[in-house]
C-alpha atoms as a PDB file:
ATOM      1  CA  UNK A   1     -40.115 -43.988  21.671  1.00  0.00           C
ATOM      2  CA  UNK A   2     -37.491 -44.152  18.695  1.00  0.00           C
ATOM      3  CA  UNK A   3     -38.779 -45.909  15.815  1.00  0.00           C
ATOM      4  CA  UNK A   4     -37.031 -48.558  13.806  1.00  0.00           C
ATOM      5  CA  UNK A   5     -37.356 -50.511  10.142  1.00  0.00           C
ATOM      6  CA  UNK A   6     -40.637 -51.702   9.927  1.00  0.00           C
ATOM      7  CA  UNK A   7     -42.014 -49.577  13.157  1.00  0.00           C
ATOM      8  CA  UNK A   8     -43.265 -46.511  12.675  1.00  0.00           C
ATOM      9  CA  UNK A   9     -45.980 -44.014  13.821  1.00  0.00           C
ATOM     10  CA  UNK A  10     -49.344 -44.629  12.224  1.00  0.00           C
ATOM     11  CA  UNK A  11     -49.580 -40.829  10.593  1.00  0.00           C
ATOM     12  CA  UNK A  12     -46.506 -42.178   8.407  1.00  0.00           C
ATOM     13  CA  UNK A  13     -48.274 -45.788   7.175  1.00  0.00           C
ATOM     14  CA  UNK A  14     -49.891 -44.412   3.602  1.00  0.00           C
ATOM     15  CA  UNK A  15     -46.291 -42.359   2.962  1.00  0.00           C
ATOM     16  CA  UNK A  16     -44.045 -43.229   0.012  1.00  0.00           C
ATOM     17  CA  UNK A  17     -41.093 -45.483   1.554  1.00  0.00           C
ATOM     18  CA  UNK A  18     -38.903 -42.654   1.135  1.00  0.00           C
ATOM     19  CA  UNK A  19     -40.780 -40.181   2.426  1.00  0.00           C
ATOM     20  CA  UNK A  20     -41.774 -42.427   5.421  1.00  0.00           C
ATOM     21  CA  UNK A  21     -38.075 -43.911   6.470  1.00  0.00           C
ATOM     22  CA  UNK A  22     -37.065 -39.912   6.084  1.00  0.00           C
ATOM     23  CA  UNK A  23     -39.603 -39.173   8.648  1.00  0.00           C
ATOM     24  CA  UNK A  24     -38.377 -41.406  11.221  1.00  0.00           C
ATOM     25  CA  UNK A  25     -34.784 -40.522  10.742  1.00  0.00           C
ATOM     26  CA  UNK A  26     -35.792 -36.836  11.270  1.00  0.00           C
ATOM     27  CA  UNK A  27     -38.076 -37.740  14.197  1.00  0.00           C
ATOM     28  CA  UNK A  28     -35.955 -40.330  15.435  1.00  0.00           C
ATOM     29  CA  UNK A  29     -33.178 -37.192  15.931  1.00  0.00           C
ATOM     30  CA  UNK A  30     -35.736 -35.035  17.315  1.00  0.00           C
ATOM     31  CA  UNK A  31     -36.657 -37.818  20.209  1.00  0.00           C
ATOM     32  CA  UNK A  32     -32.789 -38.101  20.955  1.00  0.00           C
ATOM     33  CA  UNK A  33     -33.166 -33.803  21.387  1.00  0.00           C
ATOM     34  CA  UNK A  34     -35.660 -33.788  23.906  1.00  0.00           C
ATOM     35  CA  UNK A  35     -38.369 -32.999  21.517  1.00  0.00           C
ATOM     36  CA  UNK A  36     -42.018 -34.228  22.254  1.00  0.00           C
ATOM     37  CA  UNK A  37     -42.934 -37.392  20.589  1.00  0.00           C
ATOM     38  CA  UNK A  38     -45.939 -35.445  18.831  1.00  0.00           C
ATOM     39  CA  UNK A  39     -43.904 -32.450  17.409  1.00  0.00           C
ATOM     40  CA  UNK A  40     -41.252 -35.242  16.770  1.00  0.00           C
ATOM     41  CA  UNK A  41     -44.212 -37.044  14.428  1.00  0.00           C
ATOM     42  CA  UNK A  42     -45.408 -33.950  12.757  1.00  0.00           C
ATOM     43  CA  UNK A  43     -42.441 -32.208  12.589  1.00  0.00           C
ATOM     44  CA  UNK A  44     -40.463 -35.412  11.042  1.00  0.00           C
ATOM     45  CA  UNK A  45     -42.998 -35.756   8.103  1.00  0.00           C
ATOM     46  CA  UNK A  46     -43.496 -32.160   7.259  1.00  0.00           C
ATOM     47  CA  UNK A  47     -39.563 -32.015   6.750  1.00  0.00           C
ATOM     48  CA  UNK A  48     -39.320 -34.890   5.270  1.00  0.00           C
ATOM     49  CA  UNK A  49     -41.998 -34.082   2.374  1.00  0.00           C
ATOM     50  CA  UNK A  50     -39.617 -30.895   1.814  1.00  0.00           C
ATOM     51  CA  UNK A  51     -36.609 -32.444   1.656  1.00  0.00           C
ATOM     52  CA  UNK A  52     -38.029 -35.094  -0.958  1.00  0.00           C
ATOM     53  CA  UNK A  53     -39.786 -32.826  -3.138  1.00  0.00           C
ATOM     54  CA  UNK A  54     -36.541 -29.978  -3.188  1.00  0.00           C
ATOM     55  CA  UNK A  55     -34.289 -33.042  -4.313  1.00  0.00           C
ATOM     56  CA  UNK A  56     -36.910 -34.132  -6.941  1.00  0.00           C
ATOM     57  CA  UNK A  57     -37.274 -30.256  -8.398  1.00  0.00           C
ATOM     58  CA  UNK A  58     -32.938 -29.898  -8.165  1.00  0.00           C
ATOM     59  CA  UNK A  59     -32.902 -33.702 -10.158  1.00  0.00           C
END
């Protein structure tokens, strides 16, 4: 199930917004690739939380 503004999984609710809408994008591309909506979850935050805190250490 692709998730949209405002709807998201519950693991993402106490996220910062960034990190959160980040998530879903990544998950959200993940879904469309056949992934599993777990791994999708999981793997969307834990990349998401990278991404975020390399851009904040190359700021």
């Amino acid at each position: 199930m692709p998730w949209y503004d405002g709807d998201y999984p519950p693991s993402y609710k106490n996220q910062p917004a960034g990190v959160r809408e980040k998530a879903v994008e990544i998950a959200n591309s993940l879904l469309q690739d056949g992934a599993e909506e777990g791994i999708a979850i999981a793997t969307g935050l834990k990349q998401a939380r990278e991404l975020l805190k390399n851009h904040k250490e190359k700021t």
